[in-house]
PDB file of N, CA and C in Angstrom:
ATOM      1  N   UNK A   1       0.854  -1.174   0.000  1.00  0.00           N
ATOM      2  CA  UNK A   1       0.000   0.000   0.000  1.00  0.00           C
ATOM      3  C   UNK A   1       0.895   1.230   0.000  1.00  0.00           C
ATOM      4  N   UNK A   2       0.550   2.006  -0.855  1.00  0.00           N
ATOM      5  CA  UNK A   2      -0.328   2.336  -1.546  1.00  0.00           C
ATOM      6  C   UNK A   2      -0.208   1.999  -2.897  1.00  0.00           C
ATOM      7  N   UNK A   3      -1.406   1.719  -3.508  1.00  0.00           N
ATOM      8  CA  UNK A   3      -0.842   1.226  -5.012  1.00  0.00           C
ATOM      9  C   UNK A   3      -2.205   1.928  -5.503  1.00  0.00           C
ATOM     10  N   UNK A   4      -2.122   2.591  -6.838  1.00  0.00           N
ATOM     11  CA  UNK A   4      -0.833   2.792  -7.021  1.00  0.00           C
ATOM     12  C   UNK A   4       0.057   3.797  -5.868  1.00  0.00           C
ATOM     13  N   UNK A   5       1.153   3.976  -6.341  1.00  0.00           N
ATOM     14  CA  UNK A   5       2.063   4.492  -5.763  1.00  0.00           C
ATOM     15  C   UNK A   5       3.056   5.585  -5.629  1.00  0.00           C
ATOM     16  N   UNK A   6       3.140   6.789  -5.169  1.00  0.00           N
ATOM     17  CA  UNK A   6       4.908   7.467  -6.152  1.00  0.00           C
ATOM     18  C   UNK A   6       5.535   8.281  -4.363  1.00  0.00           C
ATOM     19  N   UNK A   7       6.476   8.639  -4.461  1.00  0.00           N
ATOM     20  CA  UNK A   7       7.739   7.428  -4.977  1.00  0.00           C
ATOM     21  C   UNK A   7       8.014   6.209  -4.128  1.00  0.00           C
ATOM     22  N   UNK A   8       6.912   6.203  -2.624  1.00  0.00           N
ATOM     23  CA  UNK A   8       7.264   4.602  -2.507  1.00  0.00           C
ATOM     24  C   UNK A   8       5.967   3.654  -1.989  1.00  0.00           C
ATOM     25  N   UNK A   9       6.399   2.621  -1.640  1.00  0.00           N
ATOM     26  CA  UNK A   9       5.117   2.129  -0.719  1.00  0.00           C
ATOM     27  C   UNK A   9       5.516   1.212   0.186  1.00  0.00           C
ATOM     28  N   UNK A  10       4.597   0.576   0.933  1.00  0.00           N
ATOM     29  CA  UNK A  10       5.095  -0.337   1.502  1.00  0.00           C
ATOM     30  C   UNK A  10       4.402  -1.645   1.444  1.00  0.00           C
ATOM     31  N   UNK A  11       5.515  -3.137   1.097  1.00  0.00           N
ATOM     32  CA  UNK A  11       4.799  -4.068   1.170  1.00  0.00           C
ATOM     33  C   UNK A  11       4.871  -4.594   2.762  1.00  0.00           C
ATOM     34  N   UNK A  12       3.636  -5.419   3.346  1.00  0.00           N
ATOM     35  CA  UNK A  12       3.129  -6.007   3.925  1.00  0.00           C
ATOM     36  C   UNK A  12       3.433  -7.388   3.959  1.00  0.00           C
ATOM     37  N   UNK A  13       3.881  -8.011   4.906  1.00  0.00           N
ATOM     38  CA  UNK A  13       3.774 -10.057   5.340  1.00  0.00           C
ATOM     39  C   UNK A  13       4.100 -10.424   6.407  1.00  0.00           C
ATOM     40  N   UNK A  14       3.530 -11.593   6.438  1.00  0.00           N
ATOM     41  CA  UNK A  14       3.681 -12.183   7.735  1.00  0.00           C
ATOM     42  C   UNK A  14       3.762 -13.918   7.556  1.00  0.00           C
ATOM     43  N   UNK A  15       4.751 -14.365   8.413  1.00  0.00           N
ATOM     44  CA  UNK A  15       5.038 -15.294   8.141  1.00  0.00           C
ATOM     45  C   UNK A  15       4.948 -16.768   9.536  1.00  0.00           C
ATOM     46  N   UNK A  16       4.724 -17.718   9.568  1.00  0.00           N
ATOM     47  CA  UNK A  16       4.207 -18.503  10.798  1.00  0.00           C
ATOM     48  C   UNK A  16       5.338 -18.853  11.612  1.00  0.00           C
ATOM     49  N   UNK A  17       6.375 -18.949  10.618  1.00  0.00           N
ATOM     50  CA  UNK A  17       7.495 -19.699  11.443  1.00  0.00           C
ATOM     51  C   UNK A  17       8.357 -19.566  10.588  1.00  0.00           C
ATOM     52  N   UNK A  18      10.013 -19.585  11.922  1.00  0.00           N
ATOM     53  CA  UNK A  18      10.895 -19.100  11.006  1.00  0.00           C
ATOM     54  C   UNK A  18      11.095 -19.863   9.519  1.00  0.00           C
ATOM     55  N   UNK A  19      12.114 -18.754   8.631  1.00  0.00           N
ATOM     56  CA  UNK A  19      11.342 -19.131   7.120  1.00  0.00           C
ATOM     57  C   UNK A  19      12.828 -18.238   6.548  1.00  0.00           C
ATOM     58  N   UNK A  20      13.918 -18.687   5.822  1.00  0.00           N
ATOM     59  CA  UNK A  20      14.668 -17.980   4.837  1.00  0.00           C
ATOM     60  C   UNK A  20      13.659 -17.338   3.743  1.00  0.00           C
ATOM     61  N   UNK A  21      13.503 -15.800   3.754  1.00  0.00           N
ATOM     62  CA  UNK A  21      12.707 -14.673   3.033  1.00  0.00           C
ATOM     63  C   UNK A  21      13.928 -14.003   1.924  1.00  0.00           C
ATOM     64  N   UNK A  22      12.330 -14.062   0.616  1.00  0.00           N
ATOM     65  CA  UNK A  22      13.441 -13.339  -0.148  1.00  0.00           C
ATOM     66  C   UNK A  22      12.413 -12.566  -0.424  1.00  0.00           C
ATOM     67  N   UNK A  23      12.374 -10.988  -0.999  1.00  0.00           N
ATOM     68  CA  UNK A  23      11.648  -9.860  -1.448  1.00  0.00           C
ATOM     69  C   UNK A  23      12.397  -9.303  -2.593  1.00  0.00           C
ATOM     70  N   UNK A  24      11.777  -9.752  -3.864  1.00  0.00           N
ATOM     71  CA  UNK A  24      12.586  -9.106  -4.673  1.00  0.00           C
ATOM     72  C   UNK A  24      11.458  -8.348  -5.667  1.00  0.00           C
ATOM     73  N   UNK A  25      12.198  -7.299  -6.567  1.00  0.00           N
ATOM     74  CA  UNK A  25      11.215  -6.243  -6.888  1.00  0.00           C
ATOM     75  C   UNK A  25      11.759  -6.203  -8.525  1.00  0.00           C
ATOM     76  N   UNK A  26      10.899  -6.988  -9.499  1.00  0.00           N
ATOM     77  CA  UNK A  26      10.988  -6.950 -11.158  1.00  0.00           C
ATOM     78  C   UNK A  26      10.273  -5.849 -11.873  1.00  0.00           C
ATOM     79  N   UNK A  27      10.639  -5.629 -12.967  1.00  0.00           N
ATOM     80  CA  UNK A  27      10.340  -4.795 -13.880  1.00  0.00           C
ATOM     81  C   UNK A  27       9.212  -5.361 -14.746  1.00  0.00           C
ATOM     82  N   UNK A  28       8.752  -4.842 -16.024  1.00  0.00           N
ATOM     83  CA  UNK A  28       7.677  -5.511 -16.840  1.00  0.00           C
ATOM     84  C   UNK A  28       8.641  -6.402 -17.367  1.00  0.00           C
ATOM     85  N   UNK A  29       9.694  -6.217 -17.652  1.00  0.00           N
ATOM     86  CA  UNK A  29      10.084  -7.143 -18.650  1.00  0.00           C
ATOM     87  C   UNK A  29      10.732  -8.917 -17.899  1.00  0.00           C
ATOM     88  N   UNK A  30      10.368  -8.575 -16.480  1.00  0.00           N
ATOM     89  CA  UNK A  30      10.813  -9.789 -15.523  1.00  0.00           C
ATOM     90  C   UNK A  30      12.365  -9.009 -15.485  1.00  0.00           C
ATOM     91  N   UNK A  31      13.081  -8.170 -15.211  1.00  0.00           N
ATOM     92  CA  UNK A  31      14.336  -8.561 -15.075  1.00  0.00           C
ATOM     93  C   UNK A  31      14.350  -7.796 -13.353  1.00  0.00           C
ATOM     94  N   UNK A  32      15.295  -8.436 -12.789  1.00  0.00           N
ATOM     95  CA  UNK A  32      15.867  -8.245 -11.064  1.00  0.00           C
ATOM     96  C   UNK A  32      15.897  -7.035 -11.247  1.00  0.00           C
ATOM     97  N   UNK A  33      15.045  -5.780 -10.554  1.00  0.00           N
ATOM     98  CA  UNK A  33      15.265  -4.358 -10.118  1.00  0.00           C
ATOM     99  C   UNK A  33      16.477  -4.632  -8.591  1.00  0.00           C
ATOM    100  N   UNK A  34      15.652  -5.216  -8.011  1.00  0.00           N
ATOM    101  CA  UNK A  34      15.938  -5.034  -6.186  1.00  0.00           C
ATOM    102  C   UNK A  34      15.751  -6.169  -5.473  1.00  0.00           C
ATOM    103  N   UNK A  35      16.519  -6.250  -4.478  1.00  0.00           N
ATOM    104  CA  UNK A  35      16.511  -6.765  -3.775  1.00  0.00           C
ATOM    105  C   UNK A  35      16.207  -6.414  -2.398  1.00  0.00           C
ATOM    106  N   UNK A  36      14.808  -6.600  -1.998  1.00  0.00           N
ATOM    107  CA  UNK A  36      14.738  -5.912  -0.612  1.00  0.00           C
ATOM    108  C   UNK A  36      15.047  -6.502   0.979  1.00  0.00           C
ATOM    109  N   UNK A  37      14.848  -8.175   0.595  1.00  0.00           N
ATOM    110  CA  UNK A  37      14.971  -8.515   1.959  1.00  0.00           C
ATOM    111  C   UNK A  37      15.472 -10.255   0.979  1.00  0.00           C
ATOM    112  N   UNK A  38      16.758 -10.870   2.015  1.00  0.00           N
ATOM    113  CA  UNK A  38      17.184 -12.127   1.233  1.00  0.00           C
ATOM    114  C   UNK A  38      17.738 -12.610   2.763  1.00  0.00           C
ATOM    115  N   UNK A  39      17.103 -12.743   3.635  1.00  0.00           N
ATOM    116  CA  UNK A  39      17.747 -13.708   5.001  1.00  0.00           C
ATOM    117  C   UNK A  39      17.085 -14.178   5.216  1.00  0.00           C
ATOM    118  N   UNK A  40      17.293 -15.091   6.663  1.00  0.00           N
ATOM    119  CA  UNK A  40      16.466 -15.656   7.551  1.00  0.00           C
ATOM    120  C   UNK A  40      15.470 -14.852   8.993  1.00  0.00           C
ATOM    121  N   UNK A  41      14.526 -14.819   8.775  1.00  0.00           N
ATOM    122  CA  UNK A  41      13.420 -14.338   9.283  1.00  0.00           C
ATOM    123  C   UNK A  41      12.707 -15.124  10.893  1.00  0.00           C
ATOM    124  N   UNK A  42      12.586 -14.713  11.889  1.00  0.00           N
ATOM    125  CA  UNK A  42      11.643 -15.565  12.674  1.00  0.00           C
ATOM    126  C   UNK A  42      10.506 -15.047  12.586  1.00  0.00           C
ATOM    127  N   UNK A  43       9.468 -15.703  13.065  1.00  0.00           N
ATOM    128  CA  UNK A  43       8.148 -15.491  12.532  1.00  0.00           C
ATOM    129  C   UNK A  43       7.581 -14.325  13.063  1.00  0.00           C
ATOM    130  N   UNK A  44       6.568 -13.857  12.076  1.00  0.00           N
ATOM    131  CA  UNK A  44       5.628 -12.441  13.076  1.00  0.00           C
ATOM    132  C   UNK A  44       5.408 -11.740  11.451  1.00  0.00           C
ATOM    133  N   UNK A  45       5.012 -10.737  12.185  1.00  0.00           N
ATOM    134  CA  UNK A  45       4.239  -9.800  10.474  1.00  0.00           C
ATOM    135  C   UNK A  45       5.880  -8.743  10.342  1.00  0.00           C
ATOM    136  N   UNK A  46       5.892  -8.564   8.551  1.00  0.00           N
ATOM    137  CA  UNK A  46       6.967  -7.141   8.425  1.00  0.00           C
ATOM    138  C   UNK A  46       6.204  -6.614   7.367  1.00  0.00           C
ATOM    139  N   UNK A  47       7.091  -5.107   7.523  1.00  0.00           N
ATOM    140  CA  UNK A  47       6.970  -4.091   6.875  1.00  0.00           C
ATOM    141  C   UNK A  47       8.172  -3.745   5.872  1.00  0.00           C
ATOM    142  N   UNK A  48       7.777  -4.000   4.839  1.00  0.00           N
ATOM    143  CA  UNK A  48       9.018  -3.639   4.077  1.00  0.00           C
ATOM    144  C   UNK A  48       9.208  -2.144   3.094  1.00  0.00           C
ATOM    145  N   UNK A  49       9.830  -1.169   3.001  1.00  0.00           N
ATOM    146  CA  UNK A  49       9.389  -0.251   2.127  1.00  0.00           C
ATOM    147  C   UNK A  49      10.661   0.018   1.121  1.00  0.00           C
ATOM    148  N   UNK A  50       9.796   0.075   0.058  1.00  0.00           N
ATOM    149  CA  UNK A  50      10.288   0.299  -1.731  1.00  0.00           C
ATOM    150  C   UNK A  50      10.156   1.884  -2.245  1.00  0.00           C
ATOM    151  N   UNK A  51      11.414   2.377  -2.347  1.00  0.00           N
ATOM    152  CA  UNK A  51      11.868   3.595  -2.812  1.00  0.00           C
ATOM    153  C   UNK A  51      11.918   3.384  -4.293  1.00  0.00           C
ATOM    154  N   UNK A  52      11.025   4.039  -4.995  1.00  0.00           N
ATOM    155  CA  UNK A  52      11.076   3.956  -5.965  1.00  0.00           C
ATOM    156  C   UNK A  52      11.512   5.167  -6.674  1.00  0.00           C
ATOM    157  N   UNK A  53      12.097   5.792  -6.361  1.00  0.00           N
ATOM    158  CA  UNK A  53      12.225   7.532  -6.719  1.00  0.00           C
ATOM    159  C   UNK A  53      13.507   7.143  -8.177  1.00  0.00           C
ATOM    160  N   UNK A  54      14.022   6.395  -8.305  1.00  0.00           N
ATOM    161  CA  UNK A  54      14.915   6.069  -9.364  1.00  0.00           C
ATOM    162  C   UNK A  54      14.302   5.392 -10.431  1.00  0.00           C
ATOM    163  N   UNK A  55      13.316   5.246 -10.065  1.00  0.00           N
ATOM    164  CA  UNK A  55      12.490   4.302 -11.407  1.00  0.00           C
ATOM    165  C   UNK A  55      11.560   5.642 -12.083  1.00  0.00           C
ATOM    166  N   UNK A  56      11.446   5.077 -12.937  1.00  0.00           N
ATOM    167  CA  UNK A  56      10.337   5.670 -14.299  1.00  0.00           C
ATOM    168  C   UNK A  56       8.709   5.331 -13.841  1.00  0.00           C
ATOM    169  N   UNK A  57       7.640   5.728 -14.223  1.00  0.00           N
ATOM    170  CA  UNK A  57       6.626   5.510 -13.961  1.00  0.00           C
ATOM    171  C   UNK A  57       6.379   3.685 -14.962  1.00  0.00           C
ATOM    172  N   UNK A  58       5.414   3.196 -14.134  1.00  0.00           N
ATOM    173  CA  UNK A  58       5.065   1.916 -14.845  1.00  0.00           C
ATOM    174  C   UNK A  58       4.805   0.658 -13.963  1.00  0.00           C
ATOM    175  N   UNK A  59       4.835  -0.672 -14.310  1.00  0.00           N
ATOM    176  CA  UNK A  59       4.600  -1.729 -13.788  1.00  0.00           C
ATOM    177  C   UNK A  59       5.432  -2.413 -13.442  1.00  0.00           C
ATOM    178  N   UNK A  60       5.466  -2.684 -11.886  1.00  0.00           N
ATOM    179  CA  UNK A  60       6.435  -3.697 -11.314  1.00  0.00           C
ATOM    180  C   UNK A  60       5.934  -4.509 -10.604  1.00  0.00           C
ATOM    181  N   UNK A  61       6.532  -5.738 -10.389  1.00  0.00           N
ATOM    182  CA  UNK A  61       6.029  -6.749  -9.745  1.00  0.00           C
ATOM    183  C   UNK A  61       7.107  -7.034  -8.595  1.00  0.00           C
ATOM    184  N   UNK A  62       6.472  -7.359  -7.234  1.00  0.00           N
ATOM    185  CA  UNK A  62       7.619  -8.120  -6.583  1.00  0.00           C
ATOM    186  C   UNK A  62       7.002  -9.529  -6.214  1.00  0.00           C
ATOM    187  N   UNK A  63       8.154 -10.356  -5.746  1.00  0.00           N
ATOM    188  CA  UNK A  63       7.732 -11.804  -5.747  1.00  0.00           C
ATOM    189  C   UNK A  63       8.748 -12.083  -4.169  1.00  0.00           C
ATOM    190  N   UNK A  64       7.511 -12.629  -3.251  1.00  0.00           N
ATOM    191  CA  UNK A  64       8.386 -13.063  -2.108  1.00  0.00           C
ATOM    192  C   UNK A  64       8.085 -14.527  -2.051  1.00  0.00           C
ATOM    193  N   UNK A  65       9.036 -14.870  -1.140  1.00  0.00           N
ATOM    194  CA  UNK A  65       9.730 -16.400  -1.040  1.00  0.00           C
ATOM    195  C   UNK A  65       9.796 -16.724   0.623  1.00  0.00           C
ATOM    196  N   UNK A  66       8.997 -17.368   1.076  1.00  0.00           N
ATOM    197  CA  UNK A  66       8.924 -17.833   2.501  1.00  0.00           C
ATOM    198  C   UNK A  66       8.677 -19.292   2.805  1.00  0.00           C
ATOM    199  N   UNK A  67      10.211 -19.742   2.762  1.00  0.00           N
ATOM    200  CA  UNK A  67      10.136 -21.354   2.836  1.00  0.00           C
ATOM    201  C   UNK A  67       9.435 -21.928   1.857  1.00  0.00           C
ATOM    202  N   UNK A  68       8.183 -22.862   1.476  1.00  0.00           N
ATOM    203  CA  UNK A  68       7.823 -23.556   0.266  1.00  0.00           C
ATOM    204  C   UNK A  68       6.455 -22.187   0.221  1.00  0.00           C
ATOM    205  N   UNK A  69       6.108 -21.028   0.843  1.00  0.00           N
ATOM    206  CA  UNK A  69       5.384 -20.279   0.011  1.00  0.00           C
ATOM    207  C   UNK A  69       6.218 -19.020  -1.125  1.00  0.00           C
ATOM    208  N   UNK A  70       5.411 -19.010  -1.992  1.00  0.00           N
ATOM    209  CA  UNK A  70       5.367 -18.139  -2.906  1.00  0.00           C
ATOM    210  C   UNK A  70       4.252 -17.772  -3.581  1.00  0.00           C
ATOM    211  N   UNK A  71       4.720 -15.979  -3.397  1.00  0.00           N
ATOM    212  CA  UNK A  71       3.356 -15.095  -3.933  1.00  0.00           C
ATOM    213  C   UNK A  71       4.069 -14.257  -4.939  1.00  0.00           C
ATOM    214  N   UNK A  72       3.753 -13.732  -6.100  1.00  0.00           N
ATOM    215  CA  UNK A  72       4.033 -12.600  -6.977  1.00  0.00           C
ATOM    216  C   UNK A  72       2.647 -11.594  -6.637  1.00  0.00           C
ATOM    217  N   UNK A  73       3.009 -10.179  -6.707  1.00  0.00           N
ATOM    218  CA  UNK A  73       1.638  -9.050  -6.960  1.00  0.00           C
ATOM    219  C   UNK A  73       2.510  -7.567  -7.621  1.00  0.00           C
ATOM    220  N   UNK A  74       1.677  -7.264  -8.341  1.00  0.00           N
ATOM    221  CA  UNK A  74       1.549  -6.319  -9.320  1.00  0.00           C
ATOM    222  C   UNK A  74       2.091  -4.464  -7.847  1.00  0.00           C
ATOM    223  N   UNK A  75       2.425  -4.076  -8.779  1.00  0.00           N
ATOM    224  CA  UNK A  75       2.786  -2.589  -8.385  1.00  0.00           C
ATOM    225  C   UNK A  75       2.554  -1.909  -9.200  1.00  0.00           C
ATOM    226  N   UNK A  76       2.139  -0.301  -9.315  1.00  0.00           N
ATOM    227  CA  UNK A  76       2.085   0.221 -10.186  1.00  0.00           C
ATOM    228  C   UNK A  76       2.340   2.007  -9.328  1.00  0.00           C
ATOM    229  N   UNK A  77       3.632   2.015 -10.546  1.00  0.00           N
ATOM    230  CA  UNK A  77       4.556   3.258  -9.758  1.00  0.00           C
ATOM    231  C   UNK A  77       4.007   4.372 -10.824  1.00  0.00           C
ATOM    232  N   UNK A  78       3.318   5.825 -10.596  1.00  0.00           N
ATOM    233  CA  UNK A  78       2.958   6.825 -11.093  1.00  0.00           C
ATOM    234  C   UNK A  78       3.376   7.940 -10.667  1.00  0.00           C
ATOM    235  N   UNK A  79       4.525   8.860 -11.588  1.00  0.00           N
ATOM    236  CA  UNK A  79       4.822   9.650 -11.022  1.00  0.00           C
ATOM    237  C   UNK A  79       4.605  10.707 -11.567  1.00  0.00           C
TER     238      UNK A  79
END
């Protein structure tokens, strides 16, 4: 939230138990923008926030990784 967005937002998760987390933040074309979060995590809710002030307006996706879950969701940066 907020999406859309300018220049940042913040993603939201929570996870049950500890869990090696990855948060990474793609472009339309799929290629690696960022890397926001790549360790090991113990469980509870986070807040992560994405500066986007170097990017162009448009569509990004990030995709997190928490042990065998995985979610992708849409961003959309308007500036």
């Amino acid at each position: 939230f907020p999406n859309p967005f300018n220049p940042s937002t913040n993603i939201s998760f929570s996870i049950p138990s500890r869990a090696f987390v990855s948060l990474k933040v793609f472009d339309i074309r799929g290629r690696e923008i960022a890397t926001l979060i790549n360790e090991d995590l113990p469980a509870g809710l986070y807040t992560k926030e994405w500066n986007a002030n170097s990017f162009s307006s448009g569509v990004y996706f990030y995709r997190i990784k928490a042990g065998n879950f995985i979610a992708t969701k849409k961003l959309v940066l308007v500036k």
